[in-house]
Each structure stands twice: as C-alpha cells, then as structure tokens.
N, C-alpha and C. Protein backbone atom coordinates (compact mmCIF):
# COMPACT_ATOMS: atom_id res chain seq x y z
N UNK A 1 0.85 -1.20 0.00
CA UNK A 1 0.00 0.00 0.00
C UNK A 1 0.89 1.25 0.00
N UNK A 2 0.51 2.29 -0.72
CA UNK A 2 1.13 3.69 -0.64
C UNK A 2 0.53 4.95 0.02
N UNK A 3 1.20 5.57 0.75
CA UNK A 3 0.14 6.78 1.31
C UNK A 3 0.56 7.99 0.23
N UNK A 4 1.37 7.90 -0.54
CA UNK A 4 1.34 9.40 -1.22
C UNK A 4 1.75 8.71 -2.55
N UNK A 5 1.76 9.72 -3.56
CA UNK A 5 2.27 9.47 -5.23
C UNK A 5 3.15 11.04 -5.37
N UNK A 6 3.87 10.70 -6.62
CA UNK A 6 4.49 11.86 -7.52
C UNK A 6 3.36 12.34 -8.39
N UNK A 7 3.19 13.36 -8.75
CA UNK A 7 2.58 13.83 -9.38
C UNK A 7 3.80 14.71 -10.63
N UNK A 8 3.73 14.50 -11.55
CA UNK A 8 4.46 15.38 -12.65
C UNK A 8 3.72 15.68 -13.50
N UNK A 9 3.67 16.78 -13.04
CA UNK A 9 2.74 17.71 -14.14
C UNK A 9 2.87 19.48 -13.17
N UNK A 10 3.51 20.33 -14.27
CA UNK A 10 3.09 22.08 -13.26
C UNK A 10 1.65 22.04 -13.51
N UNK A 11 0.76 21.44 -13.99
CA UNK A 11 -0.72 21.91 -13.84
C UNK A 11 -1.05 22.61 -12.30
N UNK A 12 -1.37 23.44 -11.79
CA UNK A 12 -2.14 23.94 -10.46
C UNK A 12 -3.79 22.81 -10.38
N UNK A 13 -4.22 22.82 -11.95
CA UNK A 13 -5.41 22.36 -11.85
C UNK A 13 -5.34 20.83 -11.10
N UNK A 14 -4.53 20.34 -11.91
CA UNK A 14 -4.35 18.95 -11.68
C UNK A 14 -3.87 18.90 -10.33
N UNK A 15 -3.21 19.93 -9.45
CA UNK A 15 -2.79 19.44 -8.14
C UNK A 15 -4.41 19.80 -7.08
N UNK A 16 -5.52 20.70 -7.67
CA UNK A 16 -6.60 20.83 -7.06
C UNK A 16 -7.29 19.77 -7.10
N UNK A 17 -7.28 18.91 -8.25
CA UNK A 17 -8.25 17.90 -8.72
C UNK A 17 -8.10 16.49 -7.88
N UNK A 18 -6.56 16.85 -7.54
CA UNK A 18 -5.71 15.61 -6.21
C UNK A 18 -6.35 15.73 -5.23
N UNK A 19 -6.17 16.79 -4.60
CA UNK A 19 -6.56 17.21 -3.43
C UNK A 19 -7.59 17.11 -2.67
N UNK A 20 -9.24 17.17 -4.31
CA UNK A 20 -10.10 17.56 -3.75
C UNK A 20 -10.74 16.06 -3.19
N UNK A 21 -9.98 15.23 -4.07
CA UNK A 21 -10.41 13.53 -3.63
C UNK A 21 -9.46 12.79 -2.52
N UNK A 22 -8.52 13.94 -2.10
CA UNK A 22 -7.78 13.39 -0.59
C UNK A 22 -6.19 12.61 -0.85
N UNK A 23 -5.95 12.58 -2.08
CA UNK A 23 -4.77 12.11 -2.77
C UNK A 23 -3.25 13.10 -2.28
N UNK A 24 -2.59 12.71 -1.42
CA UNK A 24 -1.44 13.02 -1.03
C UNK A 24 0.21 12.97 -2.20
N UNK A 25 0.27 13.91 -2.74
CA UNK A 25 1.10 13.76 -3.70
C UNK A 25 2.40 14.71 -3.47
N UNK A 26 3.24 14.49 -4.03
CA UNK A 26 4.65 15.62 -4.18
C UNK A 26 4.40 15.59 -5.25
N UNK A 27 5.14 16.90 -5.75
CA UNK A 27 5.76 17.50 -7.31
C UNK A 27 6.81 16.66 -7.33
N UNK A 28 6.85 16.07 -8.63
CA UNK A 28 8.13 15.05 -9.56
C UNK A 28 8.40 16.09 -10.93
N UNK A 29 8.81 17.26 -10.93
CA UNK A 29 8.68 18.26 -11.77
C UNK A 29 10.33 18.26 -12.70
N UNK A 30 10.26 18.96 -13.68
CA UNK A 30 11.61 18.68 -14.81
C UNK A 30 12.95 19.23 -14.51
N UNK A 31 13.66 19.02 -14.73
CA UNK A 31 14.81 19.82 -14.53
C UNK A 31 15.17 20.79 -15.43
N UNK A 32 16.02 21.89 -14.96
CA UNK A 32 16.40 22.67 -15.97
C UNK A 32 16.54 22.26 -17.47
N UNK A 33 17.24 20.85 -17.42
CA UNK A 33 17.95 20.25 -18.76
C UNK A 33 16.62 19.87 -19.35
N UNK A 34 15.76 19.24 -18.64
CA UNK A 34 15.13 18.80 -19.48
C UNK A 34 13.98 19.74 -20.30
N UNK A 35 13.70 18.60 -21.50
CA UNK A 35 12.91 19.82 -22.65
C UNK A 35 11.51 19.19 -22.43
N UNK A 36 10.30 19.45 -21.29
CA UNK A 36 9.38 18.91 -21.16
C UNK A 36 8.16 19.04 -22.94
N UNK A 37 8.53 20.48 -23.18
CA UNK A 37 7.58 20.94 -24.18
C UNK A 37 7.78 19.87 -25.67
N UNK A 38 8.87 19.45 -25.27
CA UNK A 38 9.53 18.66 -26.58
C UNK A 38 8.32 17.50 -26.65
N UNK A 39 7.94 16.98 -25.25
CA UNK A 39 7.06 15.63 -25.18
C UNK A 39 6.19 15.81 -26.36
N UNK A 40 5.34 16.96 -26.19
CA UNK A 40 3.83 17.38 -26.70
C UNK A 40 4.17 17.37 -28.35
N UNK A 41 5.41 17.03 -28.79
CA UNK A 41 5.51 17.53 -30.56
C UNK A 41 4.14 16.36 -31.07
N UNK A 42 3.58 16.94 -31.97
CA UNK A 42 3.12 16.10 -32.82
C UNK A 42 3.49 15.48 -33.75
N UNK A 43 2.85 13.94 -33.99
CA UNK A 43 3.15 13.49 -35.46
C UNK A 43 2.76 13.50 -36.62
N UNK A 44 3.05 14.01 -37.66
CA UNK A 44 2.19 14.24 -39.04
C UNK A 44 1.21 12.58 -38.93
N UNK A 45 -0.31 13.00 -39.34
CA UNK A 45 -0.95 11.78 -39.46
C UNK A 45 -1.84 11.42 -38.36
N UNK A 46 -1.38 11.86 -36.80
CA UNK A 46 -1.25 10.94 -35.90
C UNK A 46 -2.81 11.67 -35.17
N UNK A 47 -3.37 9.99 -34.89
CA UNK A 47 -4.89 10.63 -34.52
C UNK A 47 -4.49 11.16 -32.94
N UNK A 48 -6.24 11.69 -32.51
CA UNK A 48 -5.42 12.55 -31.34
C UNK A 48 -5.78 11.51 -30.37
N UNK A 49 -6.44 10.19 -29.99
CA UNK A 49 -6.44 9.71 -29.23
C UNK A 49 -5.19 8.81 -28.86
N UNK A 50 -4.53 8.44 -30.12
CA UNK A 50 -3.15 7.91 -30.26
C UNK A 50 -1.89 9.10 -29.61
N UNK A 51 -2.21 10.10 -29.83
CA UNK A 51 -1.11 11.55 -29.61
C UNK A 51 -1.28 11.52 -27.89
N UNK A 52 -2.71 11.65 -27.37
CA UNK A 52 -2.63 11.95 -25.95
C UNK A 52 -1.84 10.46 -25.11
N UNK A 53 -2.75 9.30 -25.88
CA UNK A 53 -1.84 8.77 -24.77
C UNK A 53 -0.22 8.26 -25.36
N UNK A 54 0.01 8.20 -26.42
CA UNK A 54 1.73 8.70 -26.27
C UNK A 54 2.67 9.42 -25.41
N UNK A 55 1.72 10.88 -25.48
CA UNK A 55 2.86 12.38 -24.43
C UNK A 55 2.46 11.28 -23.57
N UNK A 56 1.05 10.70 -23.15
CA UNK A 56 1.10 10.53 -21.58
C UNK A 56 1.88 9.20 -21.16
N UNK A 57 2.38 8.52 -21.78
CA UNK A 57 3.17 7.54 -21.67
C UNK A 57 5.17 8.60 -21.39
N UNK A 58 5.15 9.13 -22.51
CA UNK A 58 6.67 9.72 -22.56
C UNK A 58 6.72 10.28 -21.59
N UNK A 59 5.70 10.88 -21.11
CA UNK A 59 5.98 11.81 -19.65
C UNK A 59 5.91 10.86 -18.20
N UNK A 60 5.51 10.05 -18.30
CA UNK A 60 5.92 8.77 -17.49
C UNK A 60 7.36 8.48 -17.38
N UNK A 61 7.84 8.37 -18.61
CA UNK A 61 9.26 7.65 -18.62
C UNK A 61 10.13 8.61 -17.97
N UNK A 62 10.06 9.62 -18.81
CA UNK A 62 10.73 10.92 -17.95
C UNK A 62 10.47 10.86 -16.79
N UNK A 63 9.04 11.17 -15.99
CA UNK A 63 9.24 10.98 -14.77
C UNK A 63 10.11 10.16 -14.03
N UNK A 64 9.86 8.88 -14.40
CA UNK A 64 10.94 7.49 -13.83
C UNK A 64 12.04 8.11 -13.81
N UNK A 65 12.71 7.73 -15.03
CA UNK A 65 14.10 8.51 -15.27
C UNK A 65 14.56 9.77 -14.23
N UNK A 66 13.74 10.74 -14.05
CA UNK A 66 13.55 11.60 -13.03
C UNK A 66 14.08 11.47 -11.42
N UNK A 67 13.12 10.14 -10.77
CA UNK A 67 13.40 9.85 -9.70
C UNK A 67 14.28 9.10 -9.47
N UNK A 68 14.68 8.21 -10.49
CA UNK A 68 15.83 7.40 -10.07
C UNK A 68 17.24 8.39 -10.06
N UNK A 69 17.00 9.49 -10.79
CA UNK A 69 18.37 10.15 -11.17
C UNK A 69 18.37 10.96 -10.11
N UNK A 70 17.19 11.37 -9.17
CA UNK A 70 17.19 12.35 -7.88
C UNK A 70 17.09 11.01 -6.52
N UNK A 71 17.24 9.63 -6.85
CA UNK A 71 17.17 9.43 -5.55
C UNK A 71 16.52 9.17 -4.37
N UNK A 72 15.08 9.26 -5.02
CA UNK A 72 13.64 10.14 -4.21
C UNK A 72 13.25 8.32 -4.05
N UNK A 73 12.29 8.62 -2.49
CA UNK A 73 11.75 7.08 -2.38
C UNK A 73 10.78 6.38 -3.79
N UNK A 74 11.03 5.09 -3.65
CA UNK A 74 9.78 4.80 -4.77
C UNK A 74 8.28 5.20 -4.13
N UNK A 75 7.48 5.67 -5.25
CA UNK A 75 5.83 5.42 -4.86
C UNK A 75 5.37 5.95 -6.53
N UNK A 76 3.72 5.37 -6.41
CA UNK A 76 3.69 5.39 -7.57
C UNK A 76 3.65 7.27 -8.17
N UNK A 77 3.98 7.32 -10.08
CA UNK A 77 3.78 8.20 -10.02
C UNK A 77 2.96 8.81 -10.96
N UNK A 78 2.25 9.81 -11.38
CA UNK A 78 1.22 10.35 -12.03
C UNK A 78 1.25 11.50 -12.59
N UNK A 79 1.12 10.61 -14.49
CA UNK A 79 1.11 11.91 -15.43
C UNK A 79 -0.19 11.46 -16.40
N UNK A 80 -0.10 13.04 -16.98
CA UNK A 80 -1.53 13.21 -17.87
C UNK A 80 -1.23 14.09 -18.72
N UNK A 81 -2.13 14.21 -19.65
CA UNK A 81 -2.15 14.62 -20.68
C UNK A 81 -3.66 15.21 -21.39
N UNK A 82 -3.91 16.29 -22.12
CA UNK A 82 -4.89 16.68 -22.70
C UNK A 82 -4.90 17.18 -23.96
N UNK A 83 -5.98 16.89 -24.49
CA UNK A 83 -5.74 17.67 -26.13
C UNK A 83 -7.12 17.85 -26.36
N UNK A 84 -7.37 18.92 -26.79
CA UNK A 84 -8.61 19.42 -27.64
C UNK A 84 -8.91 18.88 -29.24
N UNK A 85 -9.71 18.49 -29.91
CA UNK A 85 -9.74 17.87 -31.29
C UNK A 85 -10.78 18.29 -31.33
N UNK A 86 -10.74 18.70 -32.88
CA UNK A 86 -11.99 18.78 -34.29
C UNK A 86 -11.49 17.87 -35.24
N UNK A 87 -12.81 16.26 -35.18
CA UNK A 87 -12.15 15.54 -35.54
C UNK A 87 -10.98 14.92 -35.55
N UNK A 88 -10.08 14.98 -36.78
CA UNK A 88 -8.48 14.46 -36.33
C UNK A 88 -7.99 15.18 -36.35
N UNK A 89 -7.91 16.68 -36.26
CA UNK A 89 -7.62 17.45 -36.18
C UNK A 89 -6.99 18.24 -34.61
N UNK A 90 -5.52 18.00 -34.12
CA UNK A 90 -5.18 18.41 -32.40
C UNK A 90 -5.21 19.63 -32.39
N UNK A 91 -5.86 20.18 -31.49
CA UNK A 91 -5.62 21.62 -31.04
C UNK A 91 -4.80 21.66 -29.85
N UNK A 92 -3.53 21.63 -30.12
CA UNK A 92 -2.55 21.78 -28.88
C UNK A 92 -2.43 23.48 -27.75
N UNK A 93 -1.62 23.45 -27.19
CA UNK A 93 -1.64 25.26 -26.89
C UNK A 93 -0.95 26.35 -27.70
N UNK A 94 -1.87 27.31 -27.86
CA UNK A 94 -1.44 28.11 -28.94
C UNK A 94 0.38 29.03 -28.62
N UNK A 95 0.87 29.08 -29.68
CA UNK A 95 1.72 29.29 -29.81
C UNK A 95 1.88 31.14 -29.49
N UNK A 96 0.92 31.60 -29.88
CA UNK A 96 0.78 32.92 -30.12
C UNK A 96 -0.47 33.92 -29.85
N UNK A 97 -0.92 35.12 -30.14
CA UNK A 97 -2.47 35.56 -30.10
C UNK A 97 -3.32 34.98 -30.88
N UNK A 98 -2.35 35.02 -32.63
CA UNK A 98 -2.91 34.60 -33.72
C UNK A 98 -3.39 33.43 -33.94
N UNK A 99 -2.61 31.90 -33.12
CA UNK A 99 -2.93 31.02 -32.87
C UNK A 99 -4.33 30.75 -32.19
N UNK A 100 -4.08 31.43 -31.01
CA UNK A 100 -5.23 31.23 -30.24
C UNK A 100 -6.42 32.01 -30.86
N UNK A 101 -6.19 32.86 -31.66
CA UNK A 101 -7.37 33.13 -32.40
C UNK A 101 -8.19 32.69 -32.98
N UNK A 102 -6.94 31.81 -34.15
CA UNK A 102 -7.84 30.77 -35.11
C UNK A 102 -7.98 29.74 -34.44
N UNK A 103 -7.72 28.92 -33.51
CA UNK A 103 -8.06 27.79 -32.94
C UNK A 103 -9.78 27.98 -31.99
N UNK A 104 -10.02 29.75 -31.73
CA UNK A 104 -11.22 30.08 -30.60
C UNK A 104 -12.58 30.10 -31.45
N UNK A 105 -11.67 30.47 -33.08
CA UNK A 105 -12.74 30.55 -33.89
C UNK A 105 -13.23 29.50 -34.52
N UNK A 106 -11.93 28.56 -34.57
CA UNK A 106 -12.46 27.39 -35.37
C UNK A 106 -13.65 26.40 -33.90
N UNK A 107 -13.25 26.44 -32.82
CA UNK A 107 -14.41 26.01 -31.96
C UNK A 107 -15.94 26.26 -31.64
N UNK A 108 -15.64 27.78 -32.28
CA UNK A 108 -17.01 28.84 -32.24
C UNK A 108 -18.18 28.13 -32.66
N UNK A 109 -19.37 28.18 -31.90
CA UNK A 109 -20.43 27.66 -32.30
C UNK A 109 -20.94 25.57 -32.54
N UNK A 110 -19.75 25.39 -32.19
CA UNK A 110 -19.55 24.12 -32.75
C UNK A 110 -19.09 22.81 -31.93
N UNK A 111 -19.25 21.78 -31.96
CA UNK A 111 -18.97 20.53 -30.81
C UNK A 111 -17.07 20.33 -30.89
N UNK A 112 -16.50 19.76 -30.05
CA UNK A 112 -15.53 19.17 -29.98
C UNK A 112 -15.10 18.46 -28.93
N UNK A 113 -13.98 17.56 -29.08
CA UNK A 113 -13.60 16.22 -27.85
C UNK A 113 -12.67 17.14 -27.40
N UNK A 114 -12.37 16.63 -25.98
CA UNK A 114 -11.27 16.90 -24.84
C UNK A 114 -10.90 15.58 -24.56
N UNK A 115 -9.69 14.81 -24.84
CA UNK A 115 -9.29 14.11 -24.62
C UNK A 115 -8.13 14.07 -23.55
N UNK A 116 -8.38 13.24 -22.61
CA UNK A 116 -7.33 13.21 -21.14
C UNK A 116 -7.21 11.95 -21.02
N UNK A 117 -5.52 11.43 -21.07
CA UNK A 117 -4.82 10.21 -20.77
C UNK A 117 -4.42 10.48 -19.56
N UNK A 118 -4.34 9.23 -18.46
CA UNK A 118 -3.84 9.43 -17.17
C UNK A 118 -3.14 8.32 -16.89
N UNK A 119 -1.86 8.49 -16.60
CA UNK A 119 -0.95 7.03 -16.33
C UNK A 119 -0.49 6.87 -15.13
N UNK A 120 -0.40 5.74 -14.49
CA UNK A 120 -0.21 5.50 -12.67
C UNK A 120 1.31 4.63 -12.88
N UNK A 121 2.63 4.68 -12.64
CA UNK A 121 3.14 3.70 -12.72
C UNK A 121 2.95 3.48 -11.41
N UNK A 122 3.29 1.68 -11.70
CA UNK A 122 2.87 0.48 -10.63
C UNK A 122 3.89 -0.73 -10.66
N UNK A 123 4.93 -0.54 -9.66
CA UNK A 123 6.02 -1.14 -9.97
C UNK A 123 6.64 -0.85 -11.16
N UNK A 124 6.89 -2.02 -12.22
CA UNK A 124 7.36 -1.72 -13.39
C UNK A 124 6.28 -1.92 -14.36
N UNK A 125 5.21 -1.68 -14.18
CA UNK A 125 4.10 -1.84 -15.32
C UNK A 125 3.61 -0.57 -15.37
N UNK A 126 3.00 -0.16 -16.33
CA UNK A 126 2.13 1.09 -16.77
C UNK A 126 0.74 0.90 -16.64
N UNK A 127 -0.16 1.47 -15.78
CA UNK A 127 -1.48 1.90 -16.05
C UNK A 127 -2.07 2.66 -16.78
N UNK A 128 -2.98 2.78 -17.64
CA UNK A 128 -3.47 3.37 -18.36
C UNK A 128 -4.44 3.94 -18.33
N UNK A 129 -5.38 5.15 -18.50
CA UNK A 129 -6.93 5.40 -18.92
C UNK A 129 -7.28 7.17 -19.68
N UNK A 130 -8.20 6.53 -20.40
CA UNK A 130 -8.21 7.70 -21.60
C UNK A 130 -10.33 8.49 -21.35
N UNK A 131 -9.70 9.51 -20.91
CA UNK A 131 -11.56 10.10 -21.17
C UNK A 131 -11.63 10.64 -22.14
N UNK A 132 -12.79 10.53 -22.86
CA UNK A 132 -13.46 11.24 -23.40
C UNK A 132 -14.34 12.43 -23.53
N UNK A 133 -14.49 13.96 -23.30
CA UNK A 133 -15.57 14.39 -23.29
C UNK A 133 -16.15 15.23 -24.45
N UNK A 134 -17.26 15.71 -24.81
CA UNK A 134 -17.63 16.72 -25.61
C UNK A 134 -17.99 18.13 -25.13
N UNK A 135 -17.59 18.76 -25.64
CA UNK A 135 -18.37 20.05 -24.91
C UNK A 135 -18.30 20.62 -26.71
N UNK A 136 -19.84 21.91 -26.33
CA UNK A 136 -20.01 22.41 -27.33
C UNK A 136 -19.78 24.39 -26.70
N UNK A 137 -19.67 25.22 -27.47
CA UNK A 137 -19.19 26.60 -27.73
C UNK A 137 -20.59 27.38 -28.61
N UNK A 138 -21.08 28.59 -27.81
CA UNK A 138 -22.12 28.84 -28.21
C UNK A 138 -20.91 29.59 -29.50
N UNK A 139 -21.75 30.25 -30.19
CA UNK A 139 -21.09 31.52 -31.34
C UNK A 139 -20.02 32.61 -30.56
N UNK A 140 -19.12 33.06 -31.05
CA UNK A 140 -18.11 33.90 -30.33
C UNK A 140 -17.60 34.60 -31.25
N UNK A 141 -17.92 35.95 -30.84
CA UNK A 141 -18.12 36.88 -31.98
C UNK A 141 -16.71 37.57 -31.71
N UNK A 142 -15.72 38.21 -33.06
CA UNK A 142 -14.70 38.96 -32.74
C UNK A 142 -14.53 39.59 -31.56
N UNK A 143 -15.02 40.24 -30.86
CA UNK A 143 -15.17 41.24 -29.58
C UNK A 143 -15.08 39.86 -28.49
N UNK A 144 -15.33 38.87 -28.26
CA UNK A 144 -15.69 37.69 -27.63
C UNK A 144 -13.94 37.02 -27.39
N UNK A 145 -13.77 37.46 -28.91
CA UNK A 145 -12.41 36.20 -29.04
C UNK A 145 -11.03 37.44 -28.69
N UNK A 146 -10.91 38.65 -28.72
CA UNK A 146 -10.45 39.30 -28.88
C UNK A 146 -10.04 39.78 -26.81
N UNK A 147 -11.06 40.03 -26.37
CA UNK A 147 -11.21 39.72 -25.03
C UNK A 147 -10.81 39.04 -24.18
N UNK A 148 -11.00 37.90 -24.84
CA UNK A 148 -10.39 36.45 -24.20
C UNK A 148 -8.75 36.56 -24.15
N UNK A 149 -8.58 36.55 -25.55
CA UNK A 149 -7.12 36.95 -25.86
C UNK A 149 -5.97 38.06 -25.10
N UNK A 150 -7.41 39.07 -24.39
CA UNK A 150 -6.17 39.59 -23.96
C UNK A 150 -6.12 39.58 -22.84
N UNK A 151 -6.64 38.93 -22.01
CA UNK A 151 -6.75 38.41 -20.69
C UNK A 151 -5.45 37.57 -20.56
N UNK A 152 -4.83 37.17 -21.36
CA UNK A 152 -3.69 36.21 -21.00
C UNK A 152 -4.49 34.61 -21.10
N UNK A 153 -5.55 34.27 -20.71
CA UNK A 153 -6.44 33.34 -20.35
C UNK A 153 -5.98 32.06 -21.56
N UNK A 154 -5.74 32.15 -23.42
CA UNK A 154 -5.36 30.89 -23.80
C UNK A 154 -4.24 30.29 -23.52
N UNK A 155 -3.36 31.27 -23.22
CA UNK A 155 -2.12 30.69 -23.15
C UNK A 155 -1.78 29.63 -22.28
N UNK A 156 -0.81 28.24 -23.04
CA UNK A 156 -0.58 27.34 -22.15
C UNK A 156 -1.41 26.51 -21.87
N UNK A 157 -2.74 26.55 -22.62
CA UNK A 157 -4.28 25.57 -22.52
C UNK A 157 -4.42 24.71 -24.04
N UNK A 158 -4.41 23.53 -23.71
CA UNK A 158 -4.87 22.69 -24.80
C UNK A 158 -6.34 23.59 -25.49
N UNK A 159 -6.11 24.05 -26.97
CA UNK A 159 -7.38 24.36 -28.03
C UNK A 159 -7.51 25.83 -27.00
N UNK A 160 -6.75 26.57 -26.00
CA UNK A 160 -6.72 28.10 -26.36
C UNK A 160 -7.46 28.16 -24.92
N UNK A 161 -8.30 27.33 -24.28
CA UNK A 161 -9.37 27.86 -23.31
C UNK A 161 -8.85 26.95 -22.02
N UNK A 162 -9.45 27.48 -20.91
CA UNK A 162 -9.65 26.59 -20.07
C UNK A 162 -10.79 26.74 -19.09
N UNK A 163 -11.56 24.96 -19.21
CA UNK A 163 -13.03 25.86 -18.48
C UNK A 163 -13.19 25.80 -17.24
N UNK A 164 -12.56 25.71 -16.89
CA UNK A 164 -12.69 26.65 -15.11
C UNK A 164 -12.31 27.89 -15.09
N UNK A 165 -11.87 28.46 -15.95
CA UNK A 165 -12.07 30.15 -15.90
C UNK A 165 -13.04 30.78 -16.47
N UNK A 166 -12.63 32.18 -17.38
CA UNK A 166 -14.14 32.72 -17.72
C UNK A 166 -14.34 32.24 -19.22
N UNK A 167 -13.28 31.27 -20.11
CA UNK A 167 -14.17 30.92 -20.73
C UNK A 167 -15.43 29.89 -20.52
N UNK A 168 -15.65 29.35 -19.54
CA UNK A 168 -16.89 29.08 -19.02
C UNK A 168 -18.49 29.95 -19.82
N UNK A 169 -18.10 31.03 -19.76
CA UNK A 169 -19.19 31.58 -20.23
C UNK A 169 -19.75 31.08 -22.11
N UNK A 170 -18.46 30.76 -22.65
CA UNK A 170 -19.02 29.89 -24.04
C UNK A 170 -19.08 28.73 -23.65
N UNK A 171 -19.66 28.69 -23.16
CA UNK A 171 -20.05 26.99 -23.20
C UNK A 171 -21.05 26.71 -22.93
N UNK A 172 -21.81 26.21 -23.91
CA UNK A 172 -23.12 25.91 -23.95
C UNK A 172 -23.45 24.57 -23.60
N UNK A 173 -22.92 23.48 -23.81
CA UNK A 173 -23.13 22.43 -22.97
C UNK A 173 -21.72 21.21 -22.83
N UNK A 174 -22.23 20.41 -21.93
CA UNK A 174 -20.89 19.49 -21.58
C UNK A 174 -21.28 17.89 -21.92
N UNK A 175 -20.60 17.15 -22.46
CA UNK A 175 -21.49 15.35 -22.14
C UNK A 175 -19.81 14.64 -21.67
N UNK A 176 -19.53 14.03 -20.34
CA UNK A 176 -18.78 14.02 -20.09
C UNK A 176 -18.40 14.15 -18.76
N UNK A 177 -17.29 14.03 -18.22
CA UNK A 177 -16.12 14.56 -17.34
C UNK A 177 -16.18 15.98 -17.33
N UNK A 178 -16.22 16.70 -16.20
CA UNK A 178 -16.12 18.06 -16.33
C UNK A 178 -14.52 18.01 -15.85
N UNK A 179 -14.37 17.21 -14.59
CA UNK A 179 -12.81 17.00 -13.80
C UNK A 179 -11.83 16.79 -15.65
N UNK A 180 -12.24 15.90 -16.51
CA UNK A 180 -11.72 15.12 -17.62
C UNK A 180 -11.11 16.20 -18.60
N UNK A 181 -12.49 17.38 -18.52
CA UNK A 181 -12.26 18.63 -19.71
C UNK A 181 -10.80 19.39 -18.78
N UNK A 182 -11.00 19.96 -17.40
CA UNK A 182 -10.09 20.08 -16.68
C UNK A 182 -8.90 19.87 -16.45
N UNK A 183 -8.39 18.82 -17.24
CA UNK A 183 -7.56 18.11 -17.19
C UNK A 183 -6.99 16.79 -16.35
N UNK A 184 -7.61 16.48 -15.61
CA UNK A 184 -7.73 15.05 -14.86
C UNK A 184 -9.26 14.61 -14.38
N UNK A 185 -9.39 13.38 -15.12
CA UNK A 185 -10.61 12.88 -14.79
C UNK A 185 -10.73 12.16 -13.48
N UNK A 186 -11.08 12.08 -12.99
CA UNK A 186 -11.50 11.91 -11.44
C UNK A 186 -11.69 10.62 -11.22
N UNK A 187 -12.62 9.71 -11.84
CA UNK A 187 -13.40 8.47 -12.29
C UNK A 187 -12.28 8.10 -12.16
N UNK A 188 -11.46 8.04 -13.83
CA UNK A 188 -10.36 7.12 -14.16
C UNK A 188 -9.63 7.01 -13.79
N UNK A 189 -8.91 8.86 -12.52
CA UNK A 189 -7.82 8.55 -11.70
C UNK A 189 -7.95 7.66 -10.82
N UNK A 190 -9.10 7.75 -9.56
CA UNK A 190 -9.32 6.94 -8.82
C UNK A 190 -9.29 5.34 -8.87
N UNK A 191 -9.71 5.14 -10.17
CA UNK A 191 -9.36 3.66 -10.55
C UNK A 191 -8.21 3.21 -10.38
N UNK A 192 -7.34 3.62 -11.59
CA UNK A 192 -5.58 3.46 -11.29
C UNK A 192 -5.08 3.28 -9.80
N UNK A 193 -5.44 4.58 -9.46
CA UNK A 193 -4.76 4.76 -8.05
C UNK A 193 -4.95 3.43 -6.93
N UNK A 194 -6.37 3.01 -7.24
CA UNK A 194 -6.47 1.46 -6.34
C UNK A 194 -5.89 0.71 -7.11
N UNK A 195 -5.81 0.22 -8.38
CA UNK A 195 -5.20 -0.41 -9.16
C UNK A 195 -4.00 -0.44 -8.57
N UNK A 196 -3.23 0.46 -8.50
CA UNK A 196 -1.73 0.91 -7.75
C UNK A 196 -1.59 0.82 -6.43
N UNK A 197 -2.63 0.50 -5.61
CA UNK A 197 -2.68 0.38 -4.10
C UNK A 197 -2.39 1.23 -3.39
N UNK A 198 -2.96 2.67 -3.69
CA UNK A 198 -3.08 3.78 -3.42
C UNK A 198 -3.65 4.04 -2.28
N UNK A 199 -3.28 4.80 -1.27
CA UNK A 199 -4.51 4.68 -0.13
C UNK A 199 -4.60 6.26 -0.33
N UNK A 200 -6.37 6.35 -0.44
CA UNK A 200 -6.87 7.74 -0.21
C UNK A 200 -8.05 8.21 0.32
C-alpha cells in the first residue's frame, strides 16, 4: 500500500483535482535540462487519441528517469495529458495571439472532444486510462475572441481555453467529465490509483 504518489505535471489544476479527492502527492517536476515541451511535438498523421496517450506515456518515462536520477523514495507516479480535437484534427496550446485566435474561432459555435490520458506507474508496469468528453461553444463573436485573448487566459491551454475560468461563459453544454475537460478525470484517476494500491 502507498500513502502518497508523484505527481508530474506544473498543472495547479491537476494538483486541485488531487486534493479535492484526498490524494497526497509531491511534485516530480523537470529539470532545468530537461525539454518537457519537446514531449507534446506532434506526429504528421497521428490521430489525437493515439497523440494523448503517447505524451502521456513519454511523460511517465521521464518521470521514472527523473526519480531514479534524484534518488527520491519509490511510490507510484502520475502523469496526464490533454488535447482538444476537431475531428483528427489536435488543437494543442497556442503558440501565439494569432494562434489562439484561429483555434477560438475554429471552436465557435460548434462541438468538440477533450481528450485526457492518465498514467499511474505500478512497480514496473504502466497503467493506463483515456476520457473522453464533448463540450459544445455557443457563437463567439470577434469582440468575444479578442477579449479572451487579452486576458492572457489561452495561453498554455490545450485548443486556447480553459473551463474553469471565464471561458466558461461559451459553453453551452458538456457530455462528459467536467474534472476530464479540466484536465484530470477523477473516475479514471481513482481507478488506477487502487489499481496501484493507493490509499486515499
């Protein structure tokens, strides 16, 4: 049995989403050297349910690699991953204003998946689990997207948004994980985590 996990990930969200289910974790976070952003490259072709749980596998390994190279006790540890899609189409985090522009517009009015991989290592095996959710975006008119933009608010968010802030207000409906759109699904963590003999 384990009383705490690593958690690797700087998400804030993801360390609220721990918390709020009683999950005792440390930061397992990157080192200077390492190039975390490198994980997230995409592959020409590559669908996005295949893309999320890839990073969320590579960011596993790194983690490992991580603790053995710092020394740190074993327990299990926990990474994730999210991506926004239209169709096969990834909406990763925008690079720029312009990015996040066309990515706010191409969502405008219209359905799309939030896909979140969550991996537990467990001894030397990998756990796995992938949510699914939909959420839809009422219409978002220039003045709408322009706003958003300058709030600072896409930056660093899978597809430009994140809905626990005020883009909340486009969003017209959810089918799904709200914890999942968030970036850690709750359901699927909790599974793993007993899977892993987690005590929480």
């Amino acid at each position: 049995m384990h009383g705490f996990i690593y958690l690797a990930s700087q998400s804030p969200r993801r360390r609220q989403l721990l918390e709020q289910i009683g999950v005792r974790h440390e930061l397992l976070l990157p080192d200077r050297m390492e190039n975390a952003e490198r994980l997230e490259e995409e592959r020409s072709g590559e669908l996005p349910a295949d893309y999320v749980r890839r990073v969320t596998r590579l960011k596993l390994d790194a983690a490992r690699k991580r603790l053995a190279r710092r020394g740190l006790p074993e327990a299990p540890i926990l990474t994730s991953d999210t991506t926004v899609a239209i169709g096969r189409r990834i909406l990763g985090k925008p690079a720029d204003a312009e990015q996040a522009a066309e990515m706010l517009a191409a969502l405008s009015g219209r359905s799309h998946r939030v896909l979140t991989a969550v991996a537990v290592s467990s001894g030397r095996s990998t756990l796995l689990e992938m949510n699914v959710s939909r959420v839809r975006f009422a219409e978002l008119s220039a003045q709408d997207i322009r706003r958003y933009i300058d709030s600072g608010e896409p930056f660093g968010k899978a597809g430009a948004y994140g809905i626990q802030g005020p883009a909340a207000v486009f969003i017209a409906h959810i089918e799904g994980s709200y914890s999942g759109i968030m970036g850690l699904p709750l359901h699927e963590t909790a599974t793993l985590l007993r899977r892993a003999r987690v005590v929480f």
